[in-house]
Protein backbone atom coordinates (compact mmCIF):
# COMPACT_ATOMS: atom_id res chain seq x y z
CA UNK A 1 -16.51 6.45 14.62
CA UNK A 2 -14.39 6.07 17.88
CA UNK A 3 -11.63 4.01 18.83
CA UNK A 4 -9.80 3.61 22.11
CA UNK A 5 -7.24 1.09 22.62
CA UNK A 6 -3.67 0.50 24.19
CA UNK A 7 -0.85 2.31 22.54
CA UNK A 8 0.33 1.01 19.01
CA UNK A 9 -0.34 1.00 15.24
CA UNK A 10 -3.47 1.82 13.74
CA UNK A 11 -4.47 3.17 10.74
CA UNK A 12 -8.11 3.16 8.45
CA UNK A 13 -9.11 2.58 5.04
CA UNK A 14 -12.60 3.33 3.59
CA UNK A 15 -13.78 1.58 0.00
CA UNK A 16 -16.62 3.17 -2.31
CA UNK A 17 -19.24 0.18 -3.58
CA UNK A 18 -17.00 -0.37 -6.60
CA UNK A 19 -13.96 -1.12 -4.31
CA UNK A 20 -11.99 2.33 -4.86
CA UNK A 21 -10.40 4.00 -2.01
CA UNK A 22 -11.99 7.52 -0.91
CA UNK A 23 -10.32 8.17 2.16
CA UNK A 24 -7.02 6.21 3.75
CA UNK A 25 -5.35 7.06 7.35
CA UNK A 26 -1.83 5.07 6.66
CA UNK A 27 -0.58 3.33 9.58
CA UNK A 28 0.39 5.10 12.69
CA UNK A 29 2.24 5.13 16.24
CA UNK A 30 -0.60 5.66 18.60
CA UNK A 31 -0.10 6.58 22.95
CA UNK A 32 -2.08 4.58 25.46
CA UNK A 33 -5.81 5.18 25.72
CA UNK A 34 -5.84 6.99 22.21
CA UNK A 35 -8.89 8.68 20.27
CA UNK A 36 -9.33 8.52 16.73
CA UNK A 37 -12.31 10.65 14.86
CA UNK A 38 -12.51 11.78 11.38
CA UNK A 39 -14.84 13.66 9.41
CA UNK A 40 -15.18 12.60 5.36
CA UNK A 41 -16.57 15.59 3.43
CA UNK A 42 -18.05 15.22 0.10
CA UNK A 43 -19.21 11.46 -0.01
CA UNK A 44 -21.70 10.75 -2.48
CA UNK A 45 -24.79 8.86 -1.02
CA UNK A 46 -24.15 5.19 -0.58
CA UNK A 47 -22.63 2.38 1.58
CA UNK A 48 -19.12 2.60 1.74
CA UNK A 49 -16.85 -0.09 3.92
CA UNK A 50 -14.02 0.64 6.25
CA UNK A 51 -11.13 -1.36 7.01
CA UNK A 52 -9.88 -0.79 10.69
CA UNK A 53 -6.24 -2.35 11.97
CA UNK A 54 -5.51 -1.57 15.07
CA UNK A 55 -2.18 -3.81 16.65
CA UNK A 56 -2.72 -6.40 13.91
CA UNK A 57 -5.71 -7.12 14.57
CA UNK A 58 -8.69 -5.91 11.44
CA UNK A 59 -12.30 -4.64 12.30
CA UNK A 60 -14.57 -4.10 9.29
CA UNK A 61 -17.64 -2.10 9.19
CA UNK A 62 -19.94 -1.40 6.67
CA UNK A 63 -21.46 2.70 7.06
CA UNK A 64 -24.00 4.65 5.54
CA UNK A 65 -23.26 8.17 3.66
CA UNK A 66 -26.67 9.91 3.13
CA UNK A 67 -27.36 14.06 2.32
């Protein structure tokens, strides 16, 4: 997924179904009009949530991992 936002903090954290943590970006300093994308290699099929802050403020998604 894609973010673009004014410069800041942001960072990312993505939960299995039983609430365990697979993959975490820890918070960062980010410039102006920044682009985040990450690839997550060997998920196991599932919905997993992630856990977006981005100046404070928290977006949650739900995604799909399928093979």
């Amino acid at each position: 997924h894609e973010w673009k936002n004014d410069a800041g903090v942001a960072g990312a954290v993505m939960y299995d179904a039983t609430g365990r943590i697979v993959f975490e970006l820890k918070e960062t300093r980010i410039p102006e009009n920044w682009t985040a994308s990450h690839r997550i290699p060997d998920l196991q099929s599932g919905i997993y949530t992630v856990r977006f802050s981005v100046n404070g403020e928290i977006y949650i998604r739900k995604v799909f991992a399928g093979r």
